[in-house]
PDB file of N, CA and C in Angstrom:
ATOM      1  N   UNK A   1     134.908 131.072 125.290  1.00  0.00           N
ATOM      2  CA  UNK A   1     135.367 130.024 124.401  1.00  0.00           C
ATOM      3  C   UNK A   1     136.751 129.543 124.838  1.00  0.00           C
ATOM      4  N   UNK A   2     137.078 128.384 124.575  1.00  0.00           N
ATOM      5  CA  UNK A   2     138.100 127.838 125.061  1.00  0.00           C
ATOM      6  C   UNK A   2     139.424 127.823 123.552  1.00  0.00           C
ATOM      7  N   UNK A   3     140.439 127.661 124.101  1.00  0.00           N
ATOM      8  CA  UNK A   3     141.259 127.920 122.952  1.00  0.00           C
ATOM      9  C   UNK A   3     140.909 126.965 121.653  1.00  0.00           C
ATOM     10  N   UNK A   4     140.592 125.632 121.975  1.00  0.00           N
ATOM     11  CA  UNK A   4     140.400 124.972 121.017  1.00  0.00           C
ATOM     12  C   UNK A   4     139.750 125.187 119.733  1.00  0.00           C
ATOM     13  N   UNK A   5     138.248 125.638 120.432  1.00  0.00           N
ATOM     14  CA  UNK A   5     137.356 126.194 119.703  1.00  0.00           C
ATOM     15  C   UNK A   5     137.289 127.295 119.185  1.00  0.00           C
ATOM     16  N   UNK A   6     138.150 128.647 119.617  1.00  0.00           N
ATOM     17  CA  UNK A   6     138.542 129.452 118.873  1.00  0.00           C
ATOM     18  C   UNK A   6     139.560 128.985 117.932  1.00  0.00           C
ATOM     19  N   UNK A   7     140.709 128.234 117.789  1.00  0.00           N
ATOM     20  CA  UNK A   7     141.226 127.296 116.908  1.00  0.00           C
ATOM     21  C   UNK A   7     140.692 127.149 115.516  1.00  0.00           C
ATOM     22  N   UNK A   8     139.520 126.243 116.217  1.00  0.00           N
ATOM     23  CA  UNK A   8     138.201 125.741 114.881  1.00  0.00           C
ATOM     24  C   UNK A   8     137.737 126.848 114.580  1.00  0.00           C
ATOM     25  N   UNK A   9     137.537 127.343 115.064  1.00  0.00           N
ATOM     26  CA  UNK A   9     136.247 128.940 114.562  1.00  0.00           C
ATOM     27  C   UNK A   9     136.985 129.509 113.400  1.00  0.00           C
ATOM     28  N   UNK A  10     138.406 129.891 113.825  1.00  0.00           N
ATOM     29  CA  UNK A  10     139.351 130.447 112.972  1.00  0.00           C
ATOM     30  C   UNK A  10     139.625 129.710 111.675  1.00  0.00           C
ATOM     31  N   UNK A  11     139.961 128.365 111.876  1.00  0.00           N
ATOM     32  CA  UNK A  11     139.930 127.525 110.386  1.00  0.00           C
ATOM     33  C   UNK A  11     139.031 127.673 109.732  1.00  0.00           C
ATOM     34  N   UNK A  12     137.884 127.384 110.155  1.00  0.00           N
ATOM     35  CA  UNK A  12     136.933 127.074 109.604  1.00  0.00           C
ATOM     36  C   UNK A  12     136.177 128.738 108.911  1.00  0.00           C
ATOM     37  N   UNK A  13     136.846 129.751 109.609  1.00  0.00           N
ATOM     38  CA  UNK A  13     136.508 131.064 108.820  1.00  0.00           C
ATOM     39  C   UNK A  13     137.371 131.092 107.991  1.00  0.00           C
ATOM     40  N   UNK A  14     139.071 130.882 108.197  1.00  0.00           N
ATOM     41  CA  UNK A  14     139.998 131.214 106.443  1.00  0.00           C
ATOM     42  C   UNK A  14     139.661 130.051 105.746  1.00  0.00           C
ATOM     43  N   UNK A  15     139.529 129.002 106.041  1.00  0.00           N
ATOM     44  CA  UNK A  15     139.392 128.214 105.100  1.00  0.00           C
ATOM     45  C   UNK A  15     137.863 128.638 103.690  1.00  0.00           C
ATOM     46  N   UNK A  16     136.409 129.042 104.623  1.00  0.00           N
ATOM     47  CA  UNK A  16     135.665 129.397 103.761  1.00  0.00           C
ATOM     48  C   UNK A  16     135.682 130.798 103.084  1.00  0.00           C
ATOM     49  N   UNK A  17     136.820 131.727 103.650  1.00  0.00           N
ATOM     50  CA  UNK A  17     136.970 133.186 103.030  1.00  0.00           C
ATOM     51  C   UNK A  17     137.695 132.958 101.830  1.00  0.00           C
ATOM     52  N   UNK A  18     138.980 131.974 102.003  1.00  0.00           N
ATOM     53  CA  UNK A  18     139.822 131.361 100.746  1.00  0.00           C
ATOM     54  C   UNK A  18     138.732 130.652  99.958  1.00  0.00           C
ATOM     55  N   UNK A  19     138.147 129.985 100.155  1.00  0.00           N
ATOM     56  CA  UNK A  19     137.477 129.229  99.024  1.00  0.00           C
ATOM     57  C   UNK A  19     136.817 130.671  98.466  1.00  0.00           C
ATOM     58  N   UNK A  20     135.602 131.507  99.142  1.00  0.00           N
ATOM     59  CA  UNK A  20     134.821 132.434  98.413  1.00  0.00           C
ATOM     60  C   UNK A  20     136.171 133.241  97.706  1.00  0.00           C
ATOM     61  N   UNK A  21     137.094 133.539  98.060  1.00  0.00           N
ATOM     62  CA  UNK A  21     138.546 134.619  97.251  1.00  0.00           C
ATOM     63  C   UNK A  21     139.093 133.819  96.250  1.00  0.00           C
ATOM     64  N   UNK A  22     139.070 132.471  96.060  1.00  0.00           N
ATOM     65  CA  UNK A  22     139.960 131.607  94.941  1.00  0.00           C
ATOM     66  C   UNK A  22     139.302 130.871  94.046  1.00  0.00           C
ATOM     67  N   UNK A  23     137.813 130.330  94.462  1.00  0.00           N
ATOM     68  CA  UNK A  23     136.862 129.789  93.356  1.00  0.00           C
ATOM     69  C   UNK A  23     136.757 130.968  92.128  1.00  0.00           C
ATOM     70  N   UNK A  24     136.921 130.384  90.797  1.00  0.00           N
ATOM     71  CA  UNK A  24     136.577 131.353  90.129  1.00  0.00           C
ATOM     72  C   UNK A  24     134.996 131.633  90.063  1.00  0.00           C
ATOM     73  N   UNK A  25     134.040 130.677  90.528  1.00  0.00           N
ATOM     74  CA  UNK A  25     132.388 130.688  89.910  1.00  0.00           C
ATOM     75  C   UNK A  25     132.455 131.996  91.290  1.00  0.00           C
ATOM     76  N   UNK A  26     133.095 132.231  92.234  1.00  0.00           N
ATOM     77  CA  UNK A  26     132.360 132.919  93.525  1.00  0.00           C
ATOM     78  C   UNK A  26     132.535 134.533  93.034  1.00  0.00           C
ATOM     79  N   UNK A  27     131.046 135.155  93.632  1.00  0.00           N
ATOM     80  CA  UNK A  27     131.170 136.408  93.126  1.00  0.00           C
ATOM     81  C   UNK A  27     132.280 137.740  94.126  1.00  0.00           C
ATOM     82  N   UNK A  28     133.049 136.541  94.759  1.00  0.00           N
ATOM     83  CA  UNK A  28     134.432 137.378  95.282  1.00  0.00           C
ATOM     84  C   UNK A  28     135.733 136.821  94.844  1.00  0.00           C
ATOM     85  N   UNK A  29     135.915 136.072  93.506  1.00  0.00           N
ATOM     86  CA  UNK A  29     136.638 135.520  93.315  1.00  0.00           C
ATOM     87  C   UNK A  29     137.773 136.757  93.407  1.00  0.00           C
ATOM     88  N   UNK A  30     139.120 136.671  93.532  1.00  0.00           N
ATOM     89  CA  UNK A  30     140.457 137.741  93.188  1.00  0.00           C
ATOM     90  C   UNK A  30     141.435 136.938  92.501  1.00  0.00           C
ATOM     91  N   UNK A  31     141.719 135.919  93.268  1.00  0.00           N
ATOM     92  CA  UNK A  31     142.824 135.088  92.134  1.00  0.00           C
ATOM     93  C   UNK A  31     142.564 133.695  93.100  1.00  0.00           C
ATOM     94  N   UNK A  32     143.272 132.600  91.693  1.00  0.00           N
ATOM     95  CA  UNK A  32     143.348 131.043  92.204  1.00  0.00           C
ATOM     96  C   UNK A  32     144.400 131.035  93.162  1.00  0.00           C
ATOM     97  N   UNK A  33     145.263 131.783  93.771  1.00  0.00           N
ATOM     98  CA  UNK A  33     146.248 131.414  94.363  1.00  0.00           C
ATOM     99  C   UNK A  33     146.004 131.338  95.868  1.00  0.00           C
ATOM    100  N   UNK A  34     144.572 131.917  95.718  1.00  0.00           N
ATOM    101  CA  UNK A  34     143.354 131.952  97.518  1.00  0.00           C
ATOM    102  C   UNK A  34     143.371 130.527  97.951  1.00  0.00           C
ATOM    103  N   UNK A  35     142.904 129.479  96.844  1.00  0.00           N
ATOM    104  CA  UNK A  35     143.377 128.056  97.018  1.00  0.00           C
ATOM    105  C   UNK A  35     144.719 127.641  97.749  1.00  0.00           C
ATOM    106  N   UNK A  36     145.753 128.351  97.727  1.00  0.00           N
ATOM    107  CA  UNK A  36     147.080 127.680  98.317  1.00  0.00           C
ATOM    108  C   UNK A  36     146.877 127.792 100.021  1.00  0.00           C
ATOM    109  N   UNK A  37     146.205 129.016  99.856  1.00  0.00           N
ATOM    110  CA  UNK A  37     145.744 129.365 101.790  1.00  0.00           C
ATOM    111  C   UNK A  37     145.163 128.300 102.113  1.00  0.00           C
ATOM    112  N   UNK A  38     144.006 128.054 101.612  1.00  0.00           N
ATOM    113  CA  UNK A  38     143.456 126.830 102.332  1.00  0.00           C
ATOM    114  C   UNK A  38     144.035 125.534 102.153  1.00  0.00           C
ATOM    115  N   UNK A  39     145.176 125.302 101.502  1.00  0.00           N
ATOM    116  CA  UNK A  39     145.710 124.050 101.484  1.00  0.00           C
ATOM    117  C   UNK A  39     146.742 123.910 102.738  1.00  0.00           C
ATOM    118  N   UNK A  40     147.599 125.494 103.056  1.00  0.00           N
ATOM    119  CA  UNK A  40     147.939 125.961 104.526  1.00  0.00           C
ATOM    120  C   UNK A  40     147.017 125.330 105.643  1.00  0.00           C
ATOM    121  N   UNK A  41     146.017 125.868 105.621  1.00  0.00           N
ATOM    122  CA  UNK A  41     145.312 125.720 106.792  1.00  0.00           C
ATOM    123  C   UNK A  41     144.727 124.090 106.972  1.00  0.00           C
ATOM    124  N   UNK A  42     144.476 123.253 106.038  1.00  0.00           N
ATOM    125  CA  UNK A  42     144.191 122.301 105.681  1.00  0.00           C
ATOM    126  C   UNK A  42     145.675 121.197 106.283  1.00  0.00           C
ATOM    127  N   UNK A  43     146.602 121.917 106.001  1.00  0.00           N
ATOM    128  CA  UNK A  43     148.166 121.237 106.227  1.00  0.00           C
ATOM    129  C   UNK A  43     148.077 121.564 107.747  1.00  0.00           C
ATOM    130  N   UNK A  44     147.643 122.234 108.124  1.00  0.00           N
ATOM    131  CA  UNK A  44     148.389 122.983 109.581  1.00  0.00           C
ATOM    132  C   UNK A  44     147.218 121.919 110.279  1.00  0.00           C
ATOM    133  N   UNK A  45     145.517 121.758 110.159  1.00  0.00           N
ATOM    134  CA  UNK A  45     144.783 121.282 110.610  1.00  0.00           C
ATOM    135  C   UNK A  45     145.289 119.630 110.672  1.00  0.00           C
ATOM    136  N   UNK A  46     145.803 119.315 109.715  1.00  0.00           N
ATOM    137  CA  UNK A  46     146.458 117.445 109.566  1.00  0.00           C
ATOM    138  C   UNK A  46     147.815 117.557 110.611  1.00  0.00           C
ATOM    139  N   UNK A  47     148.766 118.530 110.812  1.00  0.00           N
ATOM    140  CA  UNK A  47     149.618 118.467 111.546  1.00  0.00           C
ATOM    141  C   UNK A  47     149.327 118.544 112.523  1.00  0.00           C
ATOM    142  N   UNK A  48     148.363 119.027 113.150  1.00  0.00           N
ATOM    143  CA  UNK A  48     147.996 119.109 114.646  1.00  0.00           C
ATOM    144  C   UNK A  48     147.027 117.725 114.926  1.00  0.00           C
ATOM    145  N   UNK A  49     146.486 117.305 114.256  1.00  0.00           N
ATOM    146  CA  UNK A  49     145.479 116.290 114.615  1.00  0.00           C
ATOM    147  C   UNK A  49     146.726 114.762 114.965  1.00  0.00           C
ATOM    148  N   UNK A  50     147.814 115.116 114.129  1.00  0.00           N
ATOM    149  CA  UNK A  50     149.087 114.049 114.260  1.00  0.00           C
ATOM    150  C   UNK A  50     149.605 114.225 115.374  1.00  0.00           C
ATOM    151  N   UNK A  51     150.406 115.162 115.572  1.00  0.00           N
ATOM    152  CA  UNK A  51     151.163 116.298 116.413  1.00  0.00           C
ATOM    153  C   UNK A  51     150.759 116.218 117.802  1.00  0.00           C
ATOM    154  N   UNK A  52     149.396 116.348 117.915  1.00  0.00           N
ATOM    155  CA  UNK A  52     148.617 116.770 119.115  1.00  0.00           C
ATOM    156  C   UNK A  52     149.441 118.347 119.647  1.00  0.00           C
ATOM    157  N   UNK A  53     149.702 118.717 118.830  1.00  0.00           N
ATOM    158  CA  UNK A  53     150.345 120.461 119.243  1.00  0.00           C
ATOM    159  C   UNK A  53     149.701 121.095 118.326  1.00  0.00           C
ATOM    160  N   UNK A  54     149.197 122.714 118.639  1.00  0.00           N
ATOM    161  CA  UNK A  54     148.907 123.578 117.330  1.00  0.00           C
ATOM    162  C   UNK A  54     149.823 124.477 117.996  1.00  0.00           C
ATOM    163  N   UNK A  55     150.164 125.610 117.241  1.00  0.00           N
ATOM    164  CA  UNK A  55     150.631 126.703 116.961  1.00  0.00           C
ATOM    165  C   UNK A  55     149.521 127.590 117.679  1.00  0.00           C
ATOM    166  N   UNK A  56     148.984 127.819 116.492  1.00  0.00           N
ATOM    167  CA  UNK A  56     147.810 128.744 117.079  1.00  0.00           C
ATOM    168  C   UNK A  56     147.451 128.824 118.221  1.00  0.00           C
ATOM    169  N   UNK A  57     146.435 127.261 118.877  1.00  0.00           N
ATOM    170  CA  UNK A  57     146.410 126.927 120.238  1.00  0.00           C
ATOM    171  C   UNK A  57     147.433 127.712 121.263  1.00  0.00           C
ATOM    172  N   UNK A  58     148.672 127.496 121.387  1.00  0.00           N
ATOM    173  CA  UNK A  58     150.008 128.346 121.982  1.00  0.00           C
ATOM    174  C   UNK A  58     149.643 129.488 122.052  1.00  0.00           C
ATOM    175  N   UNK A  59     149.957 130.412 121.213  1.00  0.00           N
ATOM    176  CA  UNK A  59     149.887 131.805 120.971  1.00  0.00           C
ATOM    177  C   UNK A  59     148.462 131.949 121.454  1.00  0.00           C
ATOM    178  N   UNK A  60     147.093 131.709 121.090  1.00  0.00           N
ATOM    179  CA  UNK A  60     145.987 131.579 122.204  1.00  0.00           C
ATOM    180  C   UNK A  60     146.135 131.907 123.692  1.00  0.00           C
ATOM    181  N   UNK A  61     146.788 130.365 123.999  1.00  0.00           N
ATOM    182  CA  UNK A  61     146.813 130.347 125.790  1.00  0.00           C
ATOM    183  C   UNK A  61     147.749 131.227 126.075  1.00  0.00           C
ATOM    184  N   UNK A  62     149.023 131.591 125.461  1.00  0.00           N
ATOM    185  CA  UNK A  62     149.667 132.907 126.183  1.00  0.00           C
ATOM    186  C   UNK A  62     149.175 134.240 125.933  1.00  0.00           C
ATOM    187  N   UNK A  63     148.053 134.785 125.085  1.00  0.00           N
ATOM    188  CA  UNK A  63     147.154 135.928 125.707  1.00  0.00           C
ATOM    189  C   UNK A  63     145.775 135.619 125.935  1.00  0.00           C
ATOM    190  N   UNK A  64     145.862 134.813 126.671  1.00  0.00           N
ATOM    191  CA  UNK A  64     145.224 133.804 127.927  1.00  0.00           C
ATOM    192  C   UNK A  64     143.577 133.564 127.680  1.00  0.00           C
ATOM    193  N   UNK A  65     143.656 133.088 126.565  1.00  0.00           N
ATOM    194  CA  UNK A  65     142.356 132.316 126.385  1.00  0.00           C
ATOM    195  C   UNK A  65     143.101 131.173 127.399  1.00  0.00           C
ATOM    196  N   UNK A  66     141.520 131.252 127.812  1.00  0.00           N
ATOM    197  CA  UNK A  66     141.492 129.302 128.745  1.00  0.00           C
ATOM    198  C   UNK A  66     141.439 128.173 127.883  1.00  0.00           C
ATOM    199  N   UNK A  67     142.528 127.026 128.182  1.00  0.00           N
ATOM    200  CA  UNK A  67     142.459 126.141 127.234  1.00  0.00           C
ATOM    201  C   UNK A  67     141.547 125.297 127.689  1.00  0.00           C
ATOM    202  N   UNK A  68     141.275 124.368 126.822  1.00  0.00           N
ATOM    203  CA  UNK A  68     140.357 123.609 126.887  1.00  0.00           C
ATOM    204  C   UNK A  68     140.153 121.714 126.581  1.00  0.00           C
ATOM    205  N   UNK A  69     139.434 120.881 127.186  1.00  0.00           N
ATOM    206  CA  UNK A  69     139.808 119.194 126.649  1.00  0.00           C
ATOM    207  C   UNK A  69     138.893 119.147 125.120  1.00  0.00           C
TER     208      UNK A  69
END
């Protein structure tokens, strides 16, 4: 996998672990404050799509996932 897509893989797993941890209907609810994570990751995903830089991406390619177009 290329860094990118480990990137996505990763959002796209906290983002749906926060929703199942912060919805109250989910039968893993713990508290509403699981919601603020995914508004993180949600913020971090809009800054990079602006940005054209991630964070993550970085820290990726220096323990050397191959990046990727």
């Amino acid at each position: 996998m290329t860094s990118w897509q480990v990137v996505r893989l990763m959002a796209g797993t906290f983002i749906l672990l926060s929703l199942a941890l912060g919805v109250q209907g989910s039968p893993l609810f713990v508290s509403i404050w699981w919601l603020a994570f995914t508004a993180f990751v949600g913020a971090n995903l809009l800054q990079s799509a602006l940005t054209r830089w991630c964070l993550m991406e970085s820290i990726l390619r220096k323990f050397g996932v191959k990046p990727g177009c």
